[in-house]
C-alpha atoms as a PDB file:
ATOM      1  CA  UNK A   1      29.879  73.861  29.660  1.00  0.00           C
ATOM      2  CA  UNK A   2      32.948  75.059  28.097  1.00  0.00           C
ATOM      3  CA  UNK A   3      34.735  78.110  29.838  1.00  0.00           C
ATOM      4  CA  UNK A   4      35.353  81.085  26.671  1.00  0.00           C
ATOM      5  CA  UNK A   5      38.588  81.992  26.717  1.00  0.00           C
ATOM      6  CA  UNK A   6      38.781  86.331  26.203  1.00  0.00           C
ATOM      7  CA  UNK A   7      42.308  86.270  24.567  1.00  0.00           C
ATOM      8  CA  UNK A   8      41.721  86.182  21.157  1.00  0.00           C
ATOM      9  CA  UNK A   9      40.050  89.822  21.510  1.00  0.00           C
ATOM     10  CA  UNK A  10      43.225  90.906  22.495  1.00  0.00           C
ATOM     11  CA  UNK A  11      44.673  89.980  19.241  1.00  0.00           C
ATOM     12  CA  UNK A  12      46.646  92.028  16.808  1.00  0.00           C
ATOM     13  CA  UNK A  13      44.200  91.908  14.410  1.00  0.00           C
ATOM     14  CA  UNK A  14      41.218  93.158  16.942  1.00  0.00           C
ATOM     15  CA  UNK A  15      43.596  96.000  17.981  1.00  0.00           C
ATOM     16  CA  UNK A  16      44.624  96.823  14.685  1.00  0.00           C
ATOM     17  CA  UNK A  17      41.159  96.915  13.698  1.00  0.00           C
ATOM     18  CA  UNK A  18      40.013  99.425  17.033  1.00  0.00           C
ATOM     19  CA  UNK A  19      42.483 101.670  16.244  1.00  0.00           C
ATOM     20  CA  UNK A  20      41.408 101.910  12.493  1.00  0.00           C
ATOM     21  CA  UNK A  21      37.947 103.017  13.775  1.00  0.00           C
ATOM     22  CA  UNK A  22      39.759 105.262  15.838  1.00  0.00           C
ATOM     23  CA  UNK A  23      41.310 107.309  13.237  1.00  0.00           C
ATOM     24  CA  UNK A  24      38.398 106.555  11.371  1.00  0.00           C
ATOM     25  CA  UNK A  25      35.896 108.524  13.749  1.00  0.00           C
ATOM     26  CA  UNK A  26      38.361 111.133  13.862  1.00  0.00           C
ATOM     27  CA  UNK A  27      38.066 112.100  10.357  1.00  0.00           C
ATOM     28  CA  UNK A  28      34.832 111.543  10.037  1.00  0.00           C
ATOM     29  CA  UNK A  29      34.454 114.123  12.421  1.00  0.00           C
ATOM     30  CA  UNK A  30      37.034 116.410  12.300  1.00  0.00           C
ATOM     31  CA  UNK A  31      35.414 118.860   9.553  1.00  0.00           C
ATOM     32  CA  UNK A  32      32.737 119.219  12.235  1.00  0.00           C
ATOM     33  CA  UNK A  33      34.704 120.632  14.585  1.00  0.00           C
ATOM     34  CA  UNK A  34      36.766 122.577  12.338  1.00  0.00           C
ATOM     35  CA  UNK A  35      34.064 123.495  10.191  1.00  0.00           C
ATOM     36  CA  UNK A  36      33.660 127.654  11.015  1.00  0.00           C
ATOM     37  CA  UNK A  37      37.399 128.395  12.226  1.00  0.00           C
ATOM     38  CA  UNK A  38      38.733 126.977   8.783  1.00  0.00           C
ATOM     39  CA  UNK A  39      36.171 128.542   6.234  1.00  0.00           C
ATOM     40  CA  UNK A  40      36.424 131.565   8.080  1.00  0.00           C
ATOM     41  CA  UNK A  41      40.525 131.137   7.680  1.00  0.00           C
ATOM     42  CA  UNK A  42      39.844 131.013   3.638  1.00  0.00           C
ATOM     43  CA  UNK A  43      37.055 133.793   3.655  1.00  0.00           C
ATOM     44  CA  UNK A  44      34.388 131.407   2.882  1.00  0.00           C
ATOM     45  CA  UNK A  45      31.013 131.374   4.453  1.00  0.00           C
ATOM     46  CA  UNK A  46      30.577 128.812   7.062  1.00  0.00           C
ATOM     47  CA  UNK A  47      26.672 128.301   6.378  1.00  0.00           C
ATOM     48  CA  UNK A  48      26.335 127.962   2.721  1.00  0.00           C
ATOM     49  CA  UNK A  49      30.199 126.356   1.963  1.00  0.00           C
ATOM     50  CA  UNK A  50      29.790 124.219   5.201  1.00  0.00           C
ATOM     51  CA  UNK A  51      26.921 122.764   4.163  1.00  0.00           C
ATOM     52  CA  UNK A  52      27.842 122.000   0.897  1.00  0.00           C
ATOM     53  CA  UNK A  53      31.284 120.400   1.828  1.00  0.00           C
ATOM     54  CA  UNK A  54      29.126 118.327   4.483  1.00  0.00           C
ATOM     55  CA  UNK A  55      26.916 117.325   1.572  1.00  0.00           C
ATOM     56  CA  UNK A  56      30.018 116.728  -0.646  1.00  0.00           C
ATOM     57  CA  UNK A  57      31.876 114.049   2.043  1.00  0.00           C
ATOM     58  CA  UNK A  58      28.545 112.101   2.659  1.00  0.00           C
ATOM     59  CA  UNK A  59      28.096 111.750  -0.726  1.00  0.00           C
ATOM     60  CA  UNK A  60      31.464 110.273  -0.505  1.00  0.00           C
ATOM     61  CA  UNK A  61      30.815 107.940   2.262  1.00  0.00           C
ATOM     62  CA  UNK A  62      28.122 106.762   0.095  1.00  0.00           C
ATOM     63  CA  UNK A  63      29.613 105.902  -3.153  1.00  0.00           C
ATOM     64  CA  UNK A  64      32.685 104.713  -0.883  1.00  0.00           C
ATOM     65  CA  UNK A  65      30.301 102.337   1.004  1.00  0.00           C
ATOM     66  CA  UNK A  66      29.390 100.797  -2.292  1.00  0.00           C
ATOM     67  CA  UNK A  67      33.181 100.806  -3.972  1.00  0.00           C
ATOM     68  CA  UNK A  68      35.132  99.181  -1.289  1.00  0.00           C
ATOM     69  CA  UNK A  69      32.053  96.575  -0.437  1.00  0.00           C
ATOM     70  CA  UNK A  70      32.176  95.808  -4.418  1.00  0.00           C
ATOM     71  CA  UNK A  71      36.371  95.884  -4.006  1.00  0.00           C
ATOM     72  CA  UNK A  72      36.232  94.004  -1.071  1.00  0.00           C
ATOM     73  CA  UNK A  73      34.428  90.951  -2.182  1.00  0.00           C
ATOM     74  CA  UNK A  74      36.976  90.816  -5.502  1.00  0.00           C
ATOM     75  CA  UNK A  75      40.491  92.257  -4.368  1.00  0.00           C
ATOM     76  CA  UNK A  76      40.118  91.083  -0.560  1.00  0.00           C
ATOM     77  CA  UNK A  77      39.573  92.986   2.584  1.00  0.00           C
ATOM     78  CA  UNK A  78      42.839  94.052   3.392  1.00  0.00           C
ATOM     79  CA  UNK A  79      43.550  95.398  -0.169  1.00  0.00           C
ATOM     80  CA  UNK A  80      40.757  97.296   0.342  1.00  0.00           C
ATOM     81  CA  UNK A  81      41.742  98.475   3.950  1.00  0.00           C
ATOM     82  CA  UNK A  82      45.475  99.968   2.438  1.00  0.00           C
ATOM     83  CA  UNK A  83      43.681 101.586  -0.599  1.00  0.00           C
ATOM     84  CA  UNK A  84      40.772 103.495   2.400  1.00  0.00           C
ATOM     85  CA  UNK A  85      43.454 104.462   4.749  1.00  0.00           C
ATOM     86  CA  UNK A  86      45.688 105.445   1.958  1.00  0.00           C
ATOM     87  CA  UNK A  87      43.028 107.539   0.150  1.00  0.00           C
ATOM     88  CA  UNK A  88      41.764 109.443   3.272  1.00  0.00           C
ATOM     89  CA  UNK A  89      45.089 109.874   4.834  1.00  0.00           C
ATOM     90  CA  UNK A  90      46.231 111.980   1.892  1.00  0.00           C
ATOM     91  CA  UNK A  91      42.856 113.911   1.310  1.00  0.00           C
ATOM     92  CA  UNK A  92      43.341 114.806   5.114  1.00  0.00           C
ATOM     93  CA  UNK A  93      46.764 116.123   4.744  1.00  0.00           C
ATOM     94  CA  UNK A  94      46.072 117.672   1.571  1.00  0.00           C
ATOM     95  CA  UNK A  95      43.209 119.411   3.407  1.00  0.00           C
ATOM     96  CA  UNK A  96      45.624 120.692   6.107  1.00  0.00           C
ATOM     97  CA  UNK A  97      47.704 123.241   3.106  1.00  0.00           C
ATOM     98  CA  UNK A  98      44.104 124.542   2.197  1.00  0.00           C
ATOM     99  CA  UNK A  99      45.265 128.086   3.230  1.00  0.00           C
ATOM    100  CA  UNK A 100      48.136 127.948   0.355  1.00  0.00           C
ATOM    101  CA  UNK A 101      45.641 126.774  -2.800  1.00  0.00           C
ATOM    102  CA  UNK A 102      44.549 129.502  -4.839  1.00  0.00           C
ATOM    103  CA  UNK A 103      41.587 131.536  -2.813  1.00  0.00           C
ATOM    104  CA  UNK A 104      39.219 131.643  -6.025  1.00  0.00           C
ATOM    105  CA  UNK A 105      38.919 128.504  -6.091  1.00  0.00           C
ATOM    106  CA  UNK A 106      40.082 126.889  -2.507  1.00  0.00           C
ATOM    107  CA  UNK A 107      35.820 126.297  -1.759  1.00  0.00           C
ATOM    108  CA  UNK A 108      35.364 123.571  -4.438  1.00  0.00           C
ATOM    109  CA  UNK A 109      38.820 122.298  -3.982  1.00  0.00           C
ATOM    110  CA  UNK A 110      37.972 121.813   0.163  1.00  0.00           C
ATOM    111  CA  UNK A 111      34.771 119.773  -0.983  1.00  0.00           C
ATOM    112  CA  UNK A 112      36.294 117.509  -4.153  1.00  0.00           C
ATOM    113  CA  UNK A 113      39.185 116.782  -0.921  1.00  0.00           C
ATOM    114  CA  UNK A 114      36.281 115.919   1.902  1.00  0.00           C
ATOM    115  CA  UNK A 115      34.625 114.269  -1.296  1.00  0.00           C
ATOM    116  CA  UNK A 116      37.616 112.037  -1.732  1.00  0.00           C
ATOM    117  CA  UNK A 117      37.932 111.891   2.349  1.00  0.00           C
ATOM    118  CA  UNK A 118      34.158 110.429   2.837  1.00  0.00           C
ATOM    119  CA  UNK A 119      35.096 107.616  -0.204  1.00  0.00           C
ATOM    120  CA  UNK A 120      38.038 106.293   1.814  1.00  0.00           C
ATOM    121  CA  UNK A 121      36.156 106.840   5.234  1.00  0.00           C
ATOM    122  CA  UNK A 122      33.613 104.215   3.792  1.00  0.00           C
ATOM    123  CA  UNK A 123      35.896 101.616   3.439  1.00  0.00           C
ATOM    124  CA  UNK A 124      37.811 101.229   7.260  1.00  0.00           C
ATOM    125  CA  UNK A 125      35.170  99.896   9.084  1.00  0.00           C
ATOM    126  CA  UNK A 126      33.283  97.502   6.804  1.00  0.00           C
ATOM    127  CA  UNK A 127      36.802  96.060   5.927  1.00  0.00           C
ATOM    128  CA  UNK A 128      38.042  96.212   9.675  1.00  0.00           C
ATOM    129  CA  UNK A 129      34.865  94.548  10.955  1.00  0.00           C
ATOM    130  CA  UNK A 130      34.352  91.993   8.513  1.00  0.00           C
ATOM    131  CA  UNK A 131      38.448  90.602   9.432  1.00  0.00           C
ATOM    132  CA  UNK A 132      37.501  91.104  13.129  1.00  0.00           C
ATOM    133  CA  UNK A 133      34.730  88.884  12.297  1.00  0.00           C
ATOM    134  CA  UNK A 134      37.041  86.673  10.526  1.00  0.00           C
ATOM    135  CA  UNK A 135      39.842  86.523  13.066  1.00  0.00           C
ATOM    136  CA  UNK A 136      37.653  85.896  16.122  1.00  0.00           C
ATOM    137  CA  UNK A 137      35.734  82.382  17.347  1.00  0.00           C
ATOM    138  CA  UNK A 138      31.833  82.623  16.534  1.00  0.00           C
ATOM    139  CA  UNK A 139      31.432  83.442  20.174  1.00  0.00           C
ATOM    140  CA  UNK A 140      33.677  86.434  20.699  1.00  0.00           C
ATOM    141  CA  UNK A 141      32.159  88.124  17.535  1.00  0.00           C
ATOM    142  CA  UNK A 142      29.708  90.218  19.069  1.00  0.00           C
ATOM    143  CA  UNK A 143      32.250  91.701  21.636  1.00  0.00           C
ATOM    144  CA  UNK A 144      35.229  92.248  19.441  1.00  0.00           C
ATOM    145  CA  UNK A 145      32.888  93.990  17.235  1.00  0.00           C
ATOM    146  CA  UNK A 146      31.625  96.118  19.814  1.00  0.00           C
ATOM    147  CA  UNK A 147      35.031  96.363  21.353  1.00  0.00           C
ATOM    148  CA  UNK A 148      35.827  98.005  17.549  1.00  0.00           C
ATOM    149  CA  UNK A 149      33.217 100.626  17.913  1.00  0.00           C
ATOM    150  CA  UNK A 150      33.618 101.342  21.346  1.00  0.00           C
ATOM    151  CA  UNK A 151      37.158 102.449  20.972  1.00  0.00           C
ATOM    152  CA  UNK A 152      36.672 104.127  17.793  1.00  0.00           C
ATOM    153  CA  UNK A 153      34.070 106.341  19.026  1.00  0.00           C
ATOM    154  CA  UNK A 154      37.013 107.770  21.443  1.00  0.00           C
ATOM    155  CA  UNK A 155      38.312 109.336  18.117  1.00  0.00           C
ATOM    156  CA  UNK A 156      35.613 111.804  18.216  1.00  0.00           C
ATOM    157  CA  UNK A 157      36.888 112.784  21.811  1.00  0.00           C
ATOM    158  CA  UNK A 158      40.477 112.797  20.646  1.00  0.00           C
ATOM    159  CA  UNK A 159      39.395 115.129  17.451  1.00  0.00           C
ATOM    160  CA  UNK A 160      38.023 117.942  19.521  1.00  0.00           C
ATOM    161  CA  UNK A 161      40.967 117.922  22.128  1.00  0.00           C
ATOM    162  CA  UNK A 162      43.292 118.154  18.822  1.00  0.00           C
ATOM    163  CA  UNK A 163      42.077 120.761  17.583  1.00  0.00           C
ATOM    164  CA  UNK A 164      41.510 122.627  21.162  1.00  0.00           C
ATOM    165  CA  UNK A 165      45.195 121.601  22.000  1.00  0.00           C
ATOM    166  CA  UNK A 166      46.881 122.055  18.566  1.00  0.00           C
ATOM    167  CA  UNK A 167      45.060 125.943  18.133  1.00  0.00           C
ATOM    168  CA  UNK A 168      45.482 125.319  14.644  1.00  0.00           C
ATOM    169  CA  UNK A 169      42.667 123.683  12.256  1.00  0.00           C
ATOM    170  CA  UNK A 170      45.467 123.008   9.665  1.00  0.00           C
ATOM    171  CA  UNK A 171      47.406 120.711  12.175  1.00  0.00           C
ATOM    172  CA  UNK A 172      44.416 118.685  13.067  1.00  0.00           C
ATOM    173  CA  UNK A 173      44.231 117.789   9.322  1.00  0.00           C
ATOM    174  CA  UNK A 174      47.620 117.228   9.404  1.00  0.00           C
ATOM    175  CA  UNK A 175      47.609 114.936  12.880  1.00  0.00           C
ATOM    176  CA  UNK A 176      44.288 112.975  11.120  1.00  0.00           C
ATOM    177  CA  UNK A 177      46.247 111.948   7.614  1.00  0.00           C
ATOM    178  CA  UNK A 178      49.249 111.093  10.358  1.00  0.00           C
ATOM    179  CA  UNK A 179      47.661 109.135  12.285  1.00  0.00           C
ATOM    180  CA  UNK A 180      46.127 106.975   8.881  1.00  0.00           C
ATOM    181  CA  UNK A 181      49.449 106.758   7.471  1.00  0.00           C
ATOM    182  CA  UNK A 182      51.179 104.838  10.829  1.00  0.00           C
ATOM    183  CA  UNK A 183      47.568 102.888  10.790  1.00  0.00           C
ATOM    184  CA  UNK A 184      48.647 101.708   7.366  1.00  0.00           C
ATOM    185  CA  UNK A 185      52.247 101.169   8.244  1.00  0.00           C
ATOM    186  CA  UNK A 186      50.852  99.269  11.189  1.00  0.00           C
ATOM    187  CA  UNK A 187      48.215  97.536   8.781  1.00  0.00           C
ATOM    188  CA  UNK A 188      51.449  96.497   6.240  1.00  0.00           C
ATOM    189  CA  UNK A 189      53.062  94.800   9.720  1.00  0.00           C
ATOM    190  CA  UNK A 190      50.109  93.060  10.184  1.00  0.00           C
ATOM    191  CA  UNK A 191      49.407  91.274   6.463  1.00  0.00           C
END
């Protein structure tokens, strides 16, 4: 019997791909956390405008699912993995100067941003796990695609310390579309 070597799942490409998740989770999540302390910032109500903001960025993650799978298959993963991050970076930071949009109409602009947020959320780890897929040896795929979600779900973890750390709802936006843009930069390096 041949001995597996563990290397390859140590590979740029595997930790590229972890850390993509990472940020990934982190977005996801971060309107969550942040959900009363920022629509009570911009005089919203947190159960009706929360709810429809959470409806707004699933409905993003949906028709994002389907987009970058159909943009995937034609442009390439990693085309589609610059256009995700890229996308949901920016919603994120645009999301972060919230307070300074005009406060008649700040509640549909927060959902058309988390809208735009959940359509490049869709695209990270379909992308990221299909090349981890790609990258690794048949028998190393199951583990570096666990490896993946395993360290991405830390993001979660990382999104509520931000935001109990940073005191600030606007600089957890800001921290999230950070973090995607060096993942990109990162993401460049690695093509």
């Amino acid at each position: 019997m041949e001995k597996i070597s563990y290397k390859p799942l140590f590979s740029l490409p595997v930790i590229v791909a972890a850390l993509g998740y990472f940020v990934d989770i982190y977005d996801l999540l971060l309107f969550g956390i942040v959900r009363n302390p920022s629509l009570e910032s911009l005089n919203l109500d947190p159960a009706t405008t929360g709810v429809d903001i959470v409806n707004w960025q699933m409905g993003g993650l949906l028709l994002g699912g389907i987009l970058w799978g159909v943009l995937g298959d034609k442009k390439g993963r990693l085309s589609v993995l610059f256009g995700s991050i890229l996308l949901y970076s920016l919603a994120n930071i645009a999301c972060g100067f919230l307070p300074h949009f005009p406060s008649e109409s700040v509640g549909i602009w927060y959902a058309a941003l988390r809208f735009i947020a959940g359509i490049g959320l869709a695209g990270e780890l379909g992308a990221g796990i299909t090349l981890v897929s790609e990258v690794l040896p048949k028998e190393l795929r199951a583990i570096g695609t666990s490896l993946v979600a395993g360290f991405g779900l830390l993001g979660a973890v990382v999104a509520n310390f931000t935001v109990k750390l940073s005191g600030d709802w606007t600089v957890a936006y800001w921290i999230g579309g950070g973090m995607g843009i060096m993942l990109l930069l990162m993401r460049v390096g690695l093509a």
